[in-house]
Protein backbone atom coordinates (compact mmCIF):
# COMPACT_ATOMS: atom_id res chain seq x y z
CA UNK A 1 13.94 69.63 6.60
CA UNK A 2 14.03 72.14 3.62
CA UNK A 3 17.04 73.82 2.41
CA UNK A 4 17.97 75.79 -0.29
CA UNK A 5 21.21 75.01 -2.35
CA UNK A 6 22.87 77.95 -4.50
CA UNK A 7 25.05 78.12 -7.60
CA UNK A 8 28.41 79.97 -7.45
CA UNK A 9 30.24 81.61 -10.48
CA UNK A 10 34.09 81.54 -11.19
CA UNK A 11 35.74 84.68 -11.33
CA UNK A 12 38.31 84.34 -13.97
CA UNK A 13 40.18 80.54 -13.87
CA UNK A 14 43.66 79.53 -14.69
CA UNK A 15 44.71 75.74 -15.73
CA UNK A 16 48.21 75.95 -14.18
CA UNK A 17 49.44 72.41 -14.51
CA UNK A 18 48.51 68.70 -15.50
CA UNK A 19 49.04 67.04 -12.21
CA UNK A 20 50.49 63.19 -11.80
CA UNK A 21 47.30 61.76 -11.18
CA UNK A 22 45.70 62.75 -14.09
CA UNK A 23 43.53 65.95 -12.86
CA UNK A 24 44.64 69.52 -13.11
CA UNK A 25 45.98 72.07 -11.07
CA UNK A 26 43.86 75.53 -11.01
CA UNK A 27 43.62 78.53 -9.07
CA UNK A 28 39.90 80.33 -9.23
CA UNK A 29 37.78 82.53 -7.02
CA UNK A 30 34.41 80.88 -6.06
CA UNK A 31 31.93 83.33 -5.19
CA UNK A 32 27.93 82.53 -4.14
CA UNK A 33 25.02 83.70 -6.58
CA UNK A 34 21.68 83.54 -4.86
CA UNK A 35 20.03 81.37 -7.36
CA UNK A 36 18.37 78.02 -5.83
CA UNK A 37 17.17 74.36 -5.78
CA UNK A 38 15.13 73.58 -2.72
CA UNK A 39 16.42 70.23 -1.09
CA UNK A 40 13.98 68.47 1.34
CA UNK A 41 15.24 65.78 2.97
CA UNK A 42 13.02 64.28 6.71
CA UNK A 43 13.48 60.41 7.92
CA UNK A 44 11.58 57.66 6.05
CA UNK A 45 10.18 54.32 7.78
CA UNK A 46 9.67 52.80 3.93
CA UNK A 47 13.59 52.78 3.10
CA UNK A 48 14.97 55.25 0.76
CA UNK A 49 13.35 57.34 -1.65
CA UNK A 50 14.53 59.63 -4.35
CA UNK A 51 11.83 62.03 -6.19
CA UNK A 52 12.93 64.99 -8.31
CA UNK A 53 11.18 67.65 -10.29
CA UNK A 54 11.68 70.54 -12.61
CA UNK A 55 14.92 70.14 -14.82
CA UNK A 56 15.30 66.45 -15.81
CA UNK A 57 18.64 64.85 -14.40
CA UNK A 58 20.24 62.73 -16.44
CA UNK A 59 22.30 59.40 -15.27
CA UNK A 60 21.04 57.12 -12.99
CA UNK A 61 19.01 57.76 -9.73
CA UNK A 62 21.86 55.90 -7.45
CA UNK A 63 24.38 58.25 -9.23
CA UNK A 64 23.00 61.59 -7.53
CA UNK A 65 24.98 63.61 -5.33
CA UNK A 66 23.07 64.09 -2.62
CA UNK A 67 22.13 60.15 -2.53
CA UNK A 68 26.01 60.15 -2.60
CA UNK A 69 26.16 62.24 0.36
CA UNK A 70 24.17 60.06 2.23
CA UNK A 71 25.82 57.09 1.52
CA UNK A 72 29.34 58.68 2.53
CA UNK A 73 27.76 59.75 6.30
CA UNK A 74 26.21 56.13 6.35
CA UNK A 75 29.72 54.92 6.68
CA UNK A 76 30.50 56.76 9.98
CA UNK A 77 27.14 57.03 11.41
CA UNK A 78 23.98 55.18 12.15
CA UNK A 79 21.27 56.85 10.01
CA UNK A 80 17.85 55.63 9.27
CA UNK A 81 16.15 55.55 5.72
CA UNK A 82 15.67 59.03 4.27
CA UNK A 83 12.81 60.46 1.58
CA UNK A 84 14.83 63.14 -0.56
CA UNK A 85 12.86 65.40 -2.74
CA UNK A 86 14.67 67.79 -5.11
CA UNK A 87 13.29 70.47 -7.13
CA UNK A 88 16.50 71.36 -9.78
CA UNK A 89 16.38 75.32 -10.62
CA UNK A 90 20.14 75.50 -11.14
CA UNK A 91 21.25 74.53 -14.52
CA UNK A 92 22.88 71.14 -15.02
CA UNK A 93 26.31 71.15 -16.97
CA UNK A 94 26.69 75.06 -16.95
CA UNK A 95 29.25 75.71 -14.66
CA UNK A 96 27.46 77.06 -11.95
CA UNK A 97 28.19 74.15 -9.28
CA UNK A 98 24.69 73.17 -8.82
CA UNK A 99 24.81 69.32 -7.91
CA UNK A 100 28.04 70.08 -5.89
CA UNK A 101 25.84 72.43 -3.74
CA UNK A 102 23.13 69.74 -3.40
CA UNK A 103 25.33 67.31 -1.84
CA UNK A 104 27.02 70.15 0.44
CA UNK A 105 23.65 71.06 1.54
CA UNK A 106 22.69 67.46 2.00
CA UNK A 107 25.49 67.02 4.40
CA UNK A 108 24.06 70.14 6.17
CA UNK A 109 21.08 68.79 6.20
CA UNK A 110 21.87 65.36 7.60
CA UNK A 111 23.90 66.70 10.11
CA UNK A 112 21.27 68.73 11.68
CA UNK A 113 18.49 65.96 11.10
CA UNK A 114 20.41 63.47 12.73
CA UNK A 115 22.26 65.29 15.00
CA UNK A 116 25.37 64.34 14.20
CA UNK A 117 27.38 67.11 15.55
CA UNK A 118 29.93 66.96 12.53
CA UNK A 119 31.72 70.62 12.61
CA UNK A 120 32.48 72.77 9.37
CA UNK A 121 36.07 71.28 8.73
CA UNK A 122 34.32 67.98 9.59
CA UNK A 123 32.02 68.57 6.58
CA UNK A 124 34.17 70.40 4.18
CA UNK A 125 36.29 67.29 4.45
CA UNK A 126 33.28 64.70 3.88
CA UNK A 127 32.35 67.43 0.60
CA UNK A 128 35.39 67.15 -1.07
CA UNK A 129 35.49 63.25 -0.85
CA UNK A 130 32.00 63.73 -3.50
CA UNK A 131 33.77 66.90 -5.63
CA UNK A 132 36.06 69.70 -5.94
CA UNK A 133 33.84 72.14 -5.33
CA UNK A 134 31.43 70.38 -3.03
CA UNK A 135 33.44 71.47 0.06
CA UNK A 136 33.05 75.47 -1.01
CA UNK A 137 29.43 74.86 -0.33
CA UNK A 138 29.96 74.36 3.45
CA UNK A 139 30.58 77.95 4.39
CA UNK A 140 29.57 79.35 1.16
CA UNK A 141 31.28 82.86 1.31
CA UNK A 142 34.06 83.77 -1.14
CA UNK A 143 37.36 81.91 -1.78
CA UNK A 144 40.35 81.69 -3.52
CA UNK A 145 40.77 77.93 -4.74
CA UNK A 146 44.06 76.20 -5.96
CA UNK A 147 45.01 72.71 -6.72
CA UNK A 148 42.19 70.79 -7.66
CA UNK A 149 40.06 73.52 -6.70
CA UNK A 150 39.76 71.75 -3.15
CA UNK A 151 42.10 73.92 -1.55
CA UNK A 152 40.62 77.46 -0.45
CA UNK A 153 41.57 80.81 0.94
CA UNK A 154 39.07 82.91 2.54
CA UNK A 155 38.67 86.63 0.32
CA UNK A 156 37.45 89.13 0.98
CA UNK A 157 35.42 90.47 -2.20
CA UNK A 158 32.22 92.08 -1.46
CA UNK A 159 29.95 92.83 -4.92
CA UNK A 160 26.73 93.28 -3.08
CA UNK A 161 24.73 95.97 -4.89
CA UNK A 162 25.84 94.21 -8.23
CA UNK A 163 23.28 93.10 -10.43
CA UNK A 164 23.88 89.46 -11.71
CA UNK A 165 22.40 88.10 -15.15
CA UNK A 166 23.39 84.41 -16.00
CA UNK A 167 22.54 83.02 -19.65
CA UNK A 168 22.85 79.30 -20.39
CA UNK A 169 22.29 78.08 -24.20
CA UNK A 170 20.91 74.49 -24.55
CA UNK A 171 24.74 73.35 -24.91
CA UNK A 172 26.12 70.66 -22.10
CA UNK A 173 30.27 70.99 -22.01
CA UNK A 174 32.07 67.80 -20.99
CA UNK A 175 34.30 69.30 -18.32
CA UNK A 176 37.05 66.24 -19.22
CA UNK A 177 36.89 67.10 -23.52
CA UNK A 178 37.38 70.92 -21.86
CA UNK A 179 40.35 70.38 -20.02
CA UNK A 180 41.94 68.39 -23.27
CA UNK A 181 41.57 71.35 -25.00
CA UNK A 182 43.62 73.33 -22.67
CA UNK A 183 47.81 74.19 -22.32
CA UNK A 184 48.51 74.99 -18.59
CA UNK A 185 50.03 77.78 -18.41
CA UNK A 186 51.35 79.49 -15.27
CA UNK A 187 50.41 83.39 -15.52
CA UNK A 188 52.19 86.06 -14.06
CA UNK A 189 49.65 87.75 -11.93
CA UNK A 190 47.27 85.41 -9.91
CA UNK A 191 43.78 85.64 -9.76
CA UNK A 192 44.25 86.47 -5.44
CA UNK A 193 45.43 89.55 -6.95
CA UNK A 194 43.36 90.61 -10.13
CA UNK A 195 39.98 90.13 -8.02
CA UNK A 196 41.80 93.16 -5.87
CA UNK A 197 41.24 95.59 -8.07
CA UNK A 198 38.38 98.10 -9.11
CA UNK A 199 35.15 95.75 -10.71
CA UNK A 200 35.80 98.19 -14.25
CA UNK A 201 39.91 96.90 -14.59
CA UNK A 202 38.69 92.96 -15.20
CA UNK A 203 37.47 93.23 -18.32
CA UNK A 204 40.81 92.42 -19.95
CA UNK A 205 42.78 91.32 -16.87
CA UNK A 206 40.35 88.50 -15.35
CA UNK A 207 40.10 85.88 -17.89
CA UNK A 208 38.86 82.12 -18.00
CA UNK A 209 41.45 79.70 -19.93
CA UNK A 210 38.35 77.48 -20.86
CA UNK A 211 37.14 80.12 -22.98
CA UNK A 212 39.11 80.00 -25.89
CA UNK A 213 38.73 76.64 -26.53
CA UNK A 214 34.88 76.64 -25.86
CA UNK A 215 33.75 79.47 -27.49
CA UNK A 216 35.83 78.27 -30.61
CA UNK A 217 33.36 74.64 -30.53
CA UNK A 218 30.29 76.82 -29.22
CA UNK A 219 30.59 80.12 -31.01
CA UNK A 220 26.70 80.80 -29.47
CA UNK A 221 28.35 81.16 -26.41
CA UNK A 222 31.03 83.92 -27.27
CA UNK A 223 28.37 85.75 -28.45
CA UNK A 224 26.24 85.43 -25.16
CA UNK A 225 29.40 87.06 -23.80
CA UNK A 226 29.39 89.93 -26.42
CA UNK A 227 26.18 90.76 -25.29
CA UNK A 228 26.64 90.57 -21.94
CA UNK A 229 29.15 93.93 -22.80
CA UNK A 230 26.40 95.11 -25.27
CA UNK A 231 24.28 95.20 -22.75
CA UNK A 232 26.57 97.47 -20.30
CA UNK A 233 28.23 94.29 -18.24
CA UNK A 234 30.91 95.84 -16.00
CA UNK A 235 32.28 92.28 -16.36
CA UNK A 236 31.34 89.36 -18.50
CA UNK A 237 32.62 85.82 -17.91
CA UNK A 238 32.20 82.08 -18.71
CA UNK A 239 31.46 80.31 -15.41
CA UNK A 240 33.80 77.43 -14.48
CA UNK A 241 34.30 74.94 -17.83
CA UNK A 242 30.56 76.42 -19.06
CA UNK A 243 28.54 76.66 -20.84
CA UNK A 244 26.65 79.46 -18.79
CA UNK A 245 27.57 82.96 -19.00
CA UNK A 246 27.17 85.53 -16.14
CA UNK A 247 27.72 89.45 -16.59
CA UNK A 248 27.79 91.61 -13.50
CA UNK A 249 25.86 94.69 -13.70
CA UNK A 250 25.85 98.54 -12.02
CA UNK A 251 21.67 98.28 -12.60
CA UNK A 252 19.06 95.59 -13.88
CA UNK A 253 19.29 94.77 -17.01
CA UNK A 254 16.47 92.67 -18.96
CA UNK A 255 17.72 90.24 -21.67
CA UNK A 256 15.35 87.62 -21.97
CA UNK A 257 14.12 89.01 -25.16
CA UNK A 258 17.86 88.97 -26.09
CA UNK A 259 18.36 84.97 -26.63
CA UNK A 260 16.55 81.82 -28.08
CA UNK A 261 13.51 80.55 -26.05
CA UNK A 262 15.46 77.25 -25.19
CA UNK A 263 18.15 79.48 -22.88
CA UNK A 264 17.96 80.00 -19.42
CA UNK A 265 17.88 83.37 -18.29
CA UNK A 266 18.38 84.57 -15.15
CA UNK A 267 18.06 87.89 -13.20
CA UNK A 268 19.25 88.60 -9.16
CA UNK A 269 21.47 90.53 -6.97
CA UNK A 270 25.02 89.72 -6.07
């Protein structure tokens, strides 16, 4: 079976709190960009297999999400050897949610290959057991997250018609040295209710706490931003703890020629 796992972008993100156990308290809205990996996963009689193409993914093989996602069902349920081949589109240590989505999908995916029956809430719980954010993937329509950014609210936001550009230098951010680098803060008007209003108001209202500290390490990536606005971005934004970049757009826009060779560039519809 063939799938195809998408990215997601943060719309603005607020550290609230350092929580007792060591992670963070946030609150976030999650929203799905239709950029893809393409996940195949079918039964094996030769044991497990892993195989993997286009970006290289670092760590070790036994590591990988969606090998992780697997194991977790095997707990619970009789399944057979599986032959996993992933092609990785979605950047790796951008912010965009990619291996997260792999393992949500793989759930999907061994749910209906094995016919396991396991409902949504069934799945969003196994999800969040591998990530944060793995459980968003389940449903995979727009939320407003809190806590660890496991706990969601559905939204409704609608930017269909939006034109989407993401940009991602060749710059990895370690999510854990990010959050060091951030005071929690508790702000005065919540996300829920910034997202409410008219696309043209976020600009100085929707903000991402990660970015001050990042773009001060990574200056190449405040200026990504800055030309995101350049450009005519009706909104411009780090994604999650970065390093990619995403500006929202009335029309397409073309900035390939705009950046270094090395970054990723990326052009679709909201």
């Amino acid at each position: 079976m063939i799938s195809f796992p998408n990215c997601k972008i943060n719309l603005g993100l607020h550290v609230t709190e350092k929580r007792t156990d060591g992670f963070h308290n946030i609150e976030t809205v999650f929203y799905p960009v239709q950029l893809y990996d393409i996940l195949e996963i079918i039964k094996s009689d030769k044991g497990n297999s892993f195989e993997s193409s286009g970006i290289d993914i670092p760590g070790n093989i036994s590591s990988n999400l969606v090998l992780c996602a697997y194991e977790l069902l095997k707990k619970d349920f009789d399944l057979s050897p599986v032959q996993v081949y992933l092609h990785k589109i979605i950047p790796i240590g951008a912010g965009l949610g990619g291996g997260s989505s792999d393992a949500a999908f793989a759930i999907k995916i061994l749910n209906e290959l094995f016919f396991l029956k396991i409902s949504d809430v069934e799945m969003m719980h196994y999800a969040s057991r591998l990530g944060s954010d793995c459980a968003f993937f389940i449903e995979n329509k727009p939320v407003f997250a809190c806590g660890k950014g496991d706990e969601f609210t559905n939204i409704k936001i609608d930017l269909s018609g939006y034109i989407i550009c993401l940009v991602k230098p060749d710059i990895s951010v370690n999510t854990a040295e990010a959050y060091s680098l951030i005071k929690p803060d508790k702000k005065k008007i919540s996300i829920e209710e910034i997202v409410r209003m008219p696309i043209e108001q976020w600009k100085d209202v929707l903000i991402n706490d990660f970015e001050k500290p990042v773009f001060k390490k990574y200056p190449q990536i405040k200026i990504i931003k800055e030309k995101m606005y350049e450009s005519g971005a009706f909104y411009a934004s780090m994604s999650g703890s970065g390093s990619a970049v995403y500006g929202i757009f009335e029309k397409e826009v073309s900035l390939k020629n705009n950046f270094a060779e090395d970054y990723f560039v990326w052009e679709g519809k909201l």
